[in-house]
Protein backbone atom coordinates (compact mmCIF):
# COMPACT_ATOMS: atom_id res chain seq x y z
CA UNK A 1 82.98 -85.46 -14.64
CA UNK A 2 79.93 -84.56 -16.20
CA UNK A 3 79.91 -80.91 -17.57
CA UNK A 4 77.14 -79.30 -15.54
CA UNK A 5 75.35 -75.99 -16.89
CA UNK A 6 74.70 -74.55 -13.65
CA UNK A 7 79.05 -74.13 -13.53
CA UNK A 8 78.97 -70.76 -15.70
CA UNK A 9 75.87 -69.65 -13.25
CA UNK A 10 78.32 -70.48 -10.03
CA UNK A 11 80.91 -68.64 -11.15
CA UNK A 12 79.39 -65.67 -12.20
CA UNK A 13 77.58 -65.66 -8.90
CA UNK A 14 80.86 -65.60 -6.74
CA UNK A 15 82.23 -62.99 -8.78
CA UNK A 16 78.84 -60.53 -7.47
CA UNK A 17 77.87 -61.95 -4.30
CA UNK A 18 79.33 -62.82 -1.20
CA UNK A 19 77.98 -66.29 -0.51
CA UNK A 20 76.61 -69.00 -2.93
CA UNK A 21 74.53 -71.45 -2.31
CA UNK A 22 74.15 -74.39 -4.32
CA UNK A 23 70.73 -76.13 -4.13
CA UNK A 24 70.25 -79.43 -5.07
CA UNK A 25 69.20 -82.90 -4.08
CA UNK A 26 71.72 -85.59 -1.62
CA UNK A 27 73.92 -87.06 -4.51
CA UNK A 28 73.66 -84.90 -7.33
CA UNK A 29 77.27 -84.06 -8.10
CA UNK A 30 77.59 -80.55 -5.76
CA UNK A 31 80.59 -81.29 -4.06
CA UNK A 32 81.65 -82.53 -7.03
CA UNK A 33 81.10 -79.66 -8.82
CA UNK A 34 82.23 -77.24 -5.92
CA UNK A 35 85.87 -78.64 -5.93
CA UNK A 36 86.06 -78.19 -9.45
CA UNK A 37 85.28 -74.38 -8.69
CA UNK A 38 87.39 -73.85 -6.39
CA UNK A 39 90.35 -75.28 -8.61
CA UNK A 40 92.81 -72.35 -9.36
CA UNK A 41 91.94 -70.15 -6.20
CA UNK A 42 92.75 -70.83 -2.78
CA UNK A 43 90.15 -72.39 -0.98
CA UNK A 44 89.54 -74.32 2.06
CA UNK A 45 86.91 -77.19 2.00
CA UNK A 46 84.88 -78.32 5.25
CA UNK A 47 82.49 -81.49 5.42
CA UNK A 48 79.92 -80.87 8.11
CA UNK A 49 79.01 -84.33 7.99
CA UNK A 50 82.58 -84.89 9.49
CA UNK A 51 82.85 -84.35 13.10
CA UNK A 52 86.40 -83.14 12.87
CA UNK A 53 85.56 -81.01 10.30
CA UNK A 54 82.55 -79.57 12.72
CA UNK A 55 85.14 -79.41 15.69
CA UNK A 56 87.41 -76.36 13.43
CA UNK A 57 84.24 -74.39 14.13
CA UNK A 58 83.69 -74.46 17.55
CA UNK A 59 84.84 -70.61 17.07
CA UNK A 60 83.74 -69.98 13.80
CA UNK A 61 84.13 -66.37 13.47
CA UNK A 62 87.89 -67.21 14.65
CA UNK A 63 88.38 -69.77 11.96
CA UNK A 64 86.86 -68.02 8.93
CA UNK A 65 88.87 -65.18 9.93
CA UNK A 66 92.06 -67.51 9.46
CA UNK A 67 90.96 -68.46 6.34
CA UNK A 68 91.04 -64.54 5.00
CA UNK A 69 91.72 -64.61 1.33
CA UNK A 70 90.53 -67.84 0.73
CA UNK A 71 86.74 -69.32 -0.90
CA UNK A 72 85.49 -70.95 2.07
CA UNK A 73 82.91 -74.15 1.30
CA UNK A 74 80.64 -75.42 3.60
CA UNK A 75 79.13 -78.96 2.95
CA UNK A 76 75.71 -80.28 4.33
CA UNK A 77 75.32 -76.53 5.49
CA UNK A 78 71.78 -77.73 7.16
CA UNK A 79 74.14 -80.08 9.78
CA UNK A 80 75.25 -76.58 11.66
CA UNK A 81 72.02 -73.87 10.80
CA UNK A 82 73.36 -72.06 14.22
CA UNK A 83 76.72 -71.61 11.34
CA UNK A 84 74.51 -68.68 9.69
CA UNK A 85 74.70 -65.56 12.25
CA UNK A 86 78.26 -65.75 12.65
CA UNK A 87 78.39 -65.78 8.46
CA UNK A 88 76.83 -62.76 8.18
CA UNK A 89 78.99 -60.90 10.66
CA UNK A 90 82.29 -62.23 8.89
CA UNK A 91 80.81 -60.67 5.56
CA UNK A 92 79.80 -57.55 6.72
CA UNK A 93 83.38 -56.77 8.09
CA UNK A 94 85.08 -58.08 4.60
CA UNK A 95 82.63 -55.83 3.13
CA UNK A 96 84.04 -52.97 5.20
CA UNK A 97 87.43 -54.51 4.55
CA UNK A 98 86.86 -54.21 0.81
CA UNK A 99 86.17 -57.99 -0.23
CA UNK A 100 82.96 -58.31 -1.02
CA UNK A 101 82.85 -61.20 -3.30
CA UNK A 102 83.73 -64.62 -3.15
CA UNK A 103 83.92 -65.06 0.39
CA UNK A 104 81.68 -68.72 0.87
CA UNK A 105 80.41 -71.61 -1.46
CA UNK A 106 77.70 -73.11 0.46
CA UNK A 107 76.20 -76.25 -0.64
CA UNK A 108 72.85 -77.95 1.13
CA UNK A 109 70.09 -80.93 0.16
CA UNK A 110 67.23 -79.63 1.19
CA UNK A 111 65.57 -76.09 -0.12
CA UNK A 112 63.54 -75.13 2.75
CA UNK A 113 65.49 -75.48 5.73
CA UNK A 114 68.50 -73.93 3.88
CA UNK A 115 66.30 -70.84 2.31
CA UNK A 116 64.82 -70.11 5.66
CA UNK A 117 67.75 -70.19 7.72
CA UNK A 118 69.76 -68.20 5.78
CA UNK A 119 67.45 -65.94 4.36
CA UNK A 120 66.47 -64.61 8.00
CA UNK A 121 70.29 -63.60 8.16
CA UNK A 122 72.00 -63.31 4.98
CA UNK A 123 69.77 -61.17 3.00
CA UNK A 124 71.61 -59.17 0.21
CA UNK A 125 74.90 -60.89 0.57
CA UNK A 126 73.69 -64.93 -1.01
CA UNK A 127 72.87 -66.06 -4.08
CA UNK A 128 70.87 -69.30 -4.96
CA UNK A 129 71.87 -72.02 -7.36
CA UNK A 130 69.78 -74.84 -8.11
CA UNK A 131 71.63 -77.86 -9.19
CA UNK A 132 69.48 -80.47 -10.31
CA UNK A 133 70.10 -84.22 -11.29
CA UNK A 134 71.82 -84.32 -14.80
CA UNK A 135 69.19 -83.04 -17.77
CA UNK A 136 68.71 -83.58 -21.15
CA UNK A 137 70.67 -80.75 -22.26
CA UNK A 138 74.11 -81.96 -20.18
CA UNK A 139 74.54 -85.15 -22.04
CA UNK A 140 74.80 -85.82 -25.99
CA UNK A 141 71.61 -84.93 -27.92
CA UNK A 142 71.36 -88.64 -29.89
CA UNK A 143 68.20 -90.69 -29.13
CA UNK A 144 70.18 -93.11 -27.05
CA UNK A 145 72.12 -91.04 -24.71
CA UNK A 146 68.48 -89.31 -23.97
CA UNK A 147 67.35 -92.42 -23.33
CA UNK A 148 69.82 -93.42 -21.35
CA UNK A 149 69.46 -90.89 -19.09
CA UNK A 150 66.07 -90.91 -19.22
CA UNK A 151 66.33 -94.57 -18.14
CA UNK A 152 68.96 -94.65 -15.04
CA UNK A 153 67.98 -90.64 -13.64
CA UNK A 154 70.50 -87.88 -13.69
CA UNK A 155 72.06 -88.74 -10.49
CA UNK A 156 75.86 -89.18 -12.11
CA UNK A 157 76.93 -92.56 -10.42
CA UNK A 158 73.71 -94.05 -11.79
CA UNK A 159 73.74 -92.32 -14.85
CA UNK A 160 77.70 -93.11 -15.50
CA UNK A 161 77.40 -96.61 -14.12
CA UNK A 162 78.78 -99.55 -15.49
CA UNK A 163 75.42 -101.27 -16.10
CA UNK A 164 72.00 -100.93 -16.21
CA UNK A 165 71.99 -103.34 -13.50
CA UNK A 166 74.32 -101.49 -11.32
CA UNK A 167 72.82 -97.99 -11.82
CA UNK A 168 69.54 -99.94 -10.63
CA UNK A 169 71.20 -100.81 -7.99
CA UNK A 170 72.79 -97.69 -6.81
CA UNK A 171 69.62 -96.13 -6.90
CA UNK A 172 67.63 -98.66 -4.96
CA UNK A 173 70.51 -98.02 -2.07
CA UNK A 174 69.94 -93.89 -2.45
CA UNK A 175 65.79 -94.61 -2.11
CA UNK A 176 67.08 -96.36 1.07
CA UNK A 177 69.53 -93.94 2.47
CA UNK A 178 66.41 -90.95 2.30
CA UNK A 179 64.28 -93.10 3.84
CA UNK A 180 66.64 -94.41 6.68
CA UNK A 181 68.56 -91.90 6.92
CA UNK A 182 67.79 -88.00 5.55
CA UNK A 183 63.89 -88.01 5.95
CA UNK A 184 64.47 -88.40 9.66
CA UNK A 185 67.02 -86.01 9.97
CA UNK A 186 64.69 -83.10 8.08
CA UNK A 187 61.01 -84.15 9.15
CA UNK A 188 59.16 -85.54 11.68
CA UNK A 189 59.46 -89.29 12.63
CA UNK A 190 57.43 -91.01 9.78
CA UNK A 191 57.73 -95.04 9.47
CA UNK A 192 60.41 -96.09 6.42
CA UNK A 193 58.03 -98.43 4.74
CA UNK A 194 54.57 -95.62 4.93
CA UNK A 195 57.07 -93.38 3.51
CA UNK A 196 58.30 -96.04 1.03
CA UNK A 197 54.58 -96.80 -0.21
CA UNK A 198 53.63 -93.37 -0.78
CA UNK A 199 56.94 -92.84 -2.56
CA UNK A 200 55.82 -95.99 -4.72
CA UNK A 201 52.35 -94.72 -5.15
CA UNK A 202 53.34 -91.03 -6.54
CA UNK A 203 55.66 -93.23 -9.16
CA UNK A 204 52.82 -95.40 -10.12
CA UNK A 205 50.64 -92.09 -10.42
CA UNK A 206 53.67 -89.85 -11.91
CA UNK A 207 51.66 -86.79 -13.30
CA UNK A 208 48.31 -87.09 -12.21
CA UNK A 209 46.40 -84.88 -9.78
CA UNK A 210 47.24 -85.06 -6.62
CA UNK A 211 44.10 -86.91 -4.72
CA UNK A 212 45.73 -86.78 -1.16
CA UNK A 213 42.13 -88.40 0.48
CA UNK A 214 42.84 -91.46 -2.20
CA UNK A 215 46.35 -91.78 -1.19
CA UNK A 216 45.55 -91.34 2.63
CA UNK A 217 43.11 -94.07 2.36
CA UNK A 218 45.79 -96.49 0.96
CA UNK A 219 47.81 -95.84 3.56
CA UNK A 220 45.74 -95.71 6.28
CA UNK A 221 46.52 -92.27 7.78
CA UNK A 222 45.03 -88.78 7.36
CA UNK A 223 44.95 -86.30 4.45
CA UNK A 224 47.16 -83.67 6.39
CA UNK A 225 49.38 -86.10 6.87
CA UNK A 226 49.85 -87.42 3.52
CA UNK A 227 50.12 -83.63 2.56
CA UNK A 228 53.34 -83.39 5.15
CA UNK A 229 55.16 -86.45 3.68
CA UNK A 230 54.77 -84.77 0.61
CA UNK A 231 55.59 -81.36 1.42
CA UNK A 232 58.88 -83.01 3.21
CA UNK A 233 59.99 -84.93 -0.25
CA UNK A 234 59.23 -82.00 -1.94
CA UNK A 235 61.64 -79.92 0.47
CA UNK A 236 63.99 -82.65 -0.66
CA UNK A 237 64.06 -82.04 -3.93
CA UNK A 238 62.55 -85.40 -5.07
CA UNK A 239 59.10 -84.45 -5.29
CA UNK A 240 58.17 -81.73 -7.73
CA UNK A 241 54.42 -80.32 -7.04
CA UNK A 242 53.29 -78.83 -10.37
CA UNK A 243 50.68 -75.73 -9.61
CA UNK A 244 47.46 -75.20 -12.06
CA UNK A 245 47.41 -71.89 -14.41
CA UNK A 246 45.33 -70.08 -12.56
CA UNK A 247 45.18 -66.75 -14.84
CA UNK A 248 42.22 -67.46 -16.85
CA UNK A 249 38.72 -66.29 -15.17
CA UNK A 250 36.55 -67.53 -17.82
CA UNK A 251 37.31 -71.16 -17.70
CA UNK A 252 36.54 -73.59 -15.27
CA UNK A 253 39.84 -74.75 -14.78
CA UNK A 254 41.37 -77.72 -12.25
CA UNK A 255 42.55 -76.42 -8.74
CA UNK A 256 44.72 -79.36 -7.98
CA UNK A 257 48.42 -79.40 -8.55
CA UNK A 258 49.92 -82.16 -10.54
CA UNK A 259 52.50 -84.13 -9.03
CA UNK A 260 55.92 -85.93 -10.40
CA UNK A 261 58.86 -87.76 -8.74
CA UNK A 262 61.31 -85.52 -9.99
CA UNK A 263 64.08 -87.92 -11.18
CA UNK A 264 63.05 -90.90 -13.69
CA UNK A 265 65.26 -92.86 -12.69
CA UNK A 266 64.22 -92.97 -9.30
CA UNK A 267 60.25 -93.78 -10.79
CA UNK A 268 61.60 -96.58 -12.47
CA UNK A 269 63.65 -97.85 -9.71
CA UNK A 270 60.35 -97.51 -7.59
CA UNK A 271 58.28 -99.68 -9.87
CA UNK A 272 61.18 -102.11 -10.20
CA UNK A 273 61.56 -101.09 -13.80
CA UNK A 274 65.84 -102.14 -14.38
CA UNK A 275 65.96 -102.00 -18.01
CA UNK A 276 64.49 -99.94 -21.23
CA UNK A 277 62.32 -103.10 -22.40
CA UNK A 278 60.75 -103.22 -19.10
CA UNK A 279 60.29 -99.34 -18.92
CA UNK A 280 58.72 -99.28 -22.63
CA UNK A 281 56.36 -101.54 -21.72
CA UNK A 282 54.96 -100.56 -18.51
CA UNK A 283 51.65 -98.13 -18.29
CA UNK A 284 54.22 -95.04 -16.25
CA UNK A 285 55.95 -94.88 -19.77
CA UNK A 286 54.99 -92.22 -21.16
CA UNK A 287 54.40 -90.27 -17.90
CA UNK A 288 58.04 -90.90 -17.23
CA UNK A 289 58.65 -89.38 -20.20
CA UNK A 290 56.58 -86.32 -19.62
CA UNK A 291 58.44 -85.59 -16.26
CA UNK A 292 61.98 -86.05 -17.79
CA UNK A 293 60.87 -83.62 -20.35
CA UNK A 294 59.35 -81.32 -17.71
CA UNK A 295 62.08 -81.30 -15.82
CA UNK A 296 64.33 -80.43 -18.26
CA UNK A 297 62.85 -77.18 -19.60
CA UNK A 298 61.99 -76.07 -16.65
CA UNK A 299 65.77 -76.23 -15.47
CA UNK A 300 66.46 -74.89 -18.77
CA UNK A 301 64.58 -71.48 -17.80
CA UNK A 302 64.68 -71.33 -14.09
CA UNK A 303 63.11 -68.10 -13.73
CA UNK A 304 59.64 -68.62 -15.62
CA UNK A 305 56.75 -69.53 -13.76
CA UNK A 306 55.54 -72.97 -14.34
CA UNK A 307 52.37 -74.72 -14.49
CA UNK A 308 49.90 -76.86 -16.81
CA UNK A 309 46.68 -76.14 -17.98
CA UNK A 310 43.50 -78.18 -17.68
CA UNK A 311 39.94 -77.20 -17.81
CA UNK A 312 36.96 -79.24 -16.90
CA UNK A 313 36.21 -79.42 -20.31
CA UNK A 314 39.35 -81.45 -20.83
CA UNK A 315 41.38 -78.60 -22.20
CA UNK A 316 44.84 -79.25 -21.18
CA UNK A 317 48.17 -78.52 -21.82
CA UNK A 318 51.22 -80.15 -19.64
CA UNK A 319 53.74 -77.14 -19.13
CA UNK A 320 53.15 -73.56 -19.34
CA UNK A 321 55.78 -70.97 -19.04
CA UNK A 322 55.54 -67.50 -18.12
CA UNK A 323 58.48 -65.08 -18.67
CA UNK A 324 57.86 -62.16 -15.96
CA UNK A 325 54.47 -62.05 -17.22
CA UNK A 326 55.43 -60.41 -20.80
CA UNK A 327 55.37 -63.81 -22.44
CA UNK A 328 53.83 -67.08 -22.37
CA UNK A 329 54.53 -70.38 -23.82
CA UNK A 330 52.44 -73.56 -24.07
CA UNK A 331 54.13 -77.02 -24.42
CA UNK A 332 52.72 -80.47 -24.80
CA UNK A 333 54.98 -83.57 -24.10
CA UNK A 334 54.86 -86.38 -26.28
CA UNK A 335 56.80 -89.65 -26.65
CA UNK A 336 55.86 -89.87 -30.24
CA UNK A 337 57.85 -89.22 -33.57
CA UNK A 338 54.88 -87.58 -35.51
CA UNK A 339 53.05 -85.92 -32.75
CA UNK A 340 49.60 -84.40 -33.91
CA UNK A 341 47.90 -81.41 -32.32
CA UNK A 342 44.63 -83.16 -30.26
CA UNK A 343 41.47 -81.60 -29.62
CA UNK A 344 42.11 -80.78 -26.18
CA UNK A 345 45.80 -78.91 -26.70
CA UNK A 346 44.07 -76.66 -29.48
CA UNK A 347 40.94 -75.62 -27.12
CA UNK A 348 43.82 -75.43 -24.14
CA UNK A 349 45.59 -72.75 -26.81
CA UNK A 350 42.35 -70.83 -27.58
CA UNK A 351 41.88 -70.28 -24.00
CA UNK A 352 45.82 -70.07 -23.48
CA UNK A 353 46.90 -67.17 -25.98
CA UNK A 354 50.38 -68.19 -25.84
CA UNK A 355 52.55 -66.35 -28.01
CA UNK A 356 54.05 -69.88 -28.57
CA UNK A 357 52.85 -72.95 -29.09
CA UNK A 358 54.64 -76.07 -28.83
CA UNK A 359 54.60 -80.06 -29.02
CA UNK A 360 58.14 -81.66 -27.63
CA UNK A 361 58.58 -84.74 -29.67
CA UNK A 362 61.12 -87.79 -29.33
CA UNK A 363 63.01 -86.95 -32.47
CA UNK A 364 65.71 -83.98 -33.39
CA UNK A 365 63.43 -82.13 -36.45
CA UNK A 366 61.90 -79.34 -35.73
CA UNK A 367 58.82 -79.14 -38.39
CA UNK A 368 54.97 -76.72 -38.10
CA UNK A 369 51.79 -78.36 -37.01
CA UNK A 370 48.14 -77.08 -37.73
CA UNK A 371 46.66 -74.48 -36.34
CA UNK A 372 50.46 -72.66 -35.32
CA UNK A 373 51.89 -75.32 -33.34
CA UNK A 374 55.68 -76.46 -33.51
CA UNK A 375 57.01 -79.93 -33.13
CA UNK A 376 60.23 -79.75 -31.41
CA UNK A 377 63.33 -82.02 -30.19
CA UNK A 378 64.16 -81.78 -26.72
CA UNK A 379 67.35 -80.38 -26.94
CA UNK A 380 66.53 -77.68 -29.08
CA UNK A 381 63.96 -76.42 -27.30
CA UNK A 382 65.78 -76.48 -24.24
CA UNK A 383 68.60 -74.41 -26.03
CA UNK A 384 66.02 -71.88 -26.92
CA UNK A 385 65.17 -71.77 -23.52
CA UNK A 386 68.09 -71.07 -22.26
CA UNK A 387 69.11 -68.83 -24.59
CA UNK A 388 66.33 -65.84 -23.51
């Protein structure tokens, strides 16, 4: 098992709160990581994939109440939403009972449906957990374990597979299980192979702007409805819609979010990318790279606000973060070695003010630039992060 980060989070949530939720794409390791949880406590585990496991809660309120004393953990919570109401009842009467923590681990694959349904009834007694795919600060910090990950995606059966080839492979058959199989289930009806080709297209385009009248126009449909297919991966986790920085009056500055296929393994697997070579020396590279950074750092600090920077002049700047609006950092993403501070970054600073400013480069060294920028490894930016 692959030590996950969000573990020490988890825990510390049971111990204050009487539900958890743990957010995170189909795949990523949360059962995984749930069991290994609930090791050393008694605990009951329920698959609401399973029918039999679905038919123990025909009386719910009956069953949990069985299960007194025990961490309760619902899988694929979104199968049984009507599961919420009775939840809150059974932890308002431990409450009154005295057990107020610790009562459910609930685990679901798609944000919205899961924040909506239980924040209309569990308000003040959950706590939310992302878990994303496997990040550059959960594996070894050497250039070729980052790589490798950065290569097969942080899903852990491609990441830990026995091949290149295989992980390709295992990820090609997850693309196809969303499309067959989970898109339908959370969204509207939408053909597998549209879906597929605007999947494809956001790889190909992996940081850009979103143009949703240029992708509607490849796939002969409508702008709203491009907008809905990606509104529904992004509910999914696989889509990550980047905002603008907005907080600067004086600048004419880009309105359009920025928009990245969240895992790069998935991008590559999309473009039919199966090995490094062939990754390295495709036109997405370096995008790739920016949105396996980006993701990342912004797991790394999961409470800053993110966005980029980008003026009409051609200021720019790919990831801002804001720390409860006390603090702001700007950070350019470069697959370089010796990364140099470009024209654009230091009029995106001027206009910026960031109390920090920083370039993320491929190697481990952290070393000044001109005009008070950093270079900076990955991982030990990421630490920094973290550390706040």
């Amino acid at each position: 098992m692959i030590p996950r980060l969000a573990e020490v989070e988890i825990r510390s949530a049971l111990d204050r709160q009487a539900a958890v939720a743990i957010i995170g794409p189909r795949q990523v390791g949360k059962t995984t990581l749930a069991h290994e949880i609930a090791e050393g406590r008694p605990s009951v585990y329920l698959d609401l994939e399973s029918l039999q496991d679905r038919a123990r809660l025909q009386e719910p309120e009956l069953y949990f109440q069985q299960q007194e004393g025990k961490l309760v953990i619902l899988d694929e919570i979104h199968r049984v939403p009507d599961l919420f109401q009775p939840l809150r009842g059974v932890i308002d009467r431990s409450r009154r009972a005295g057990r107020r923590t610790g009562l459910f681990l609930i685990l679901g694959s798609a944000s919205i449906d899961l924040l909506r349904q239980s924040g209309e009834t569990l308000a003040g007694r959950i706590a939310y957990v992302d878990l994303t795919p496997v990040t550059g600060l959960e594996v070894e910090a050497d250039r070729r374990s980052q790589e490798r990950l950065w290569l097969r995606g942080g899903f852990p059966d491609s990441l830990l597979a026995r091949s290149d080839s295989a992980s390709f492979d295992y990820r090609r058959d997850l693309i196809r299980t969303y499309l067959e199989r989970d898109v339908p289930q959370f969204g509207p009806r939408i053909p597998a192979q549209t879906l597929r080709r605007l999947w494809t297209m956001l790889a190909h385009n992996q940081g850009q702007l979103l143009n949703a009248s240029r992708l509607a126009a490849s796939l002969g449909v409508s702008s709203p409805t491009v907008s809905r297919y990606i509104d529904l991966l992004a509910d999914l986790l696989l889509v990550r819609r980047l905002p603008p920085f907005i907080g600067n009056a004086g600048k004419r500055l880009v309105k359009s979010p920025k928009v990245y296929v969240r895992d790069s393994g998935l991008v590559h697997s999309l473009l039919g990318l199966r090995n490094l070579d062939e990754v390295l020396g495709h036109p997405v590279a370096g995008s790739s790279w920016e949105g396996f950074v980006l993701e990342t750092l912004i797991a790394a600090a999961p409470d800053a606000a993110a966005s980029f920077y980008r003026t009409a002049a051609g200021a720019e700047v790919d990831l801002v973060l804001e720390f409860g609006g006390r603090e702001r950092w700007a950070i350019e993403i470069k697959r370089s070695a010796s990364p140099s501070v470009s024209k654009g970054l230091h009029s995106a600073i001027e206009g910026l003010k960031p109390k920090r400013s920083l370039i993320v480069h491929v190697g481990e060294d952290s070393f000044p630039l001109t005009g008070g920028v950093e270079a900076i490894g990955l991982r030990a930016l990421g630490e920094q992060l973290r550390a706040r």
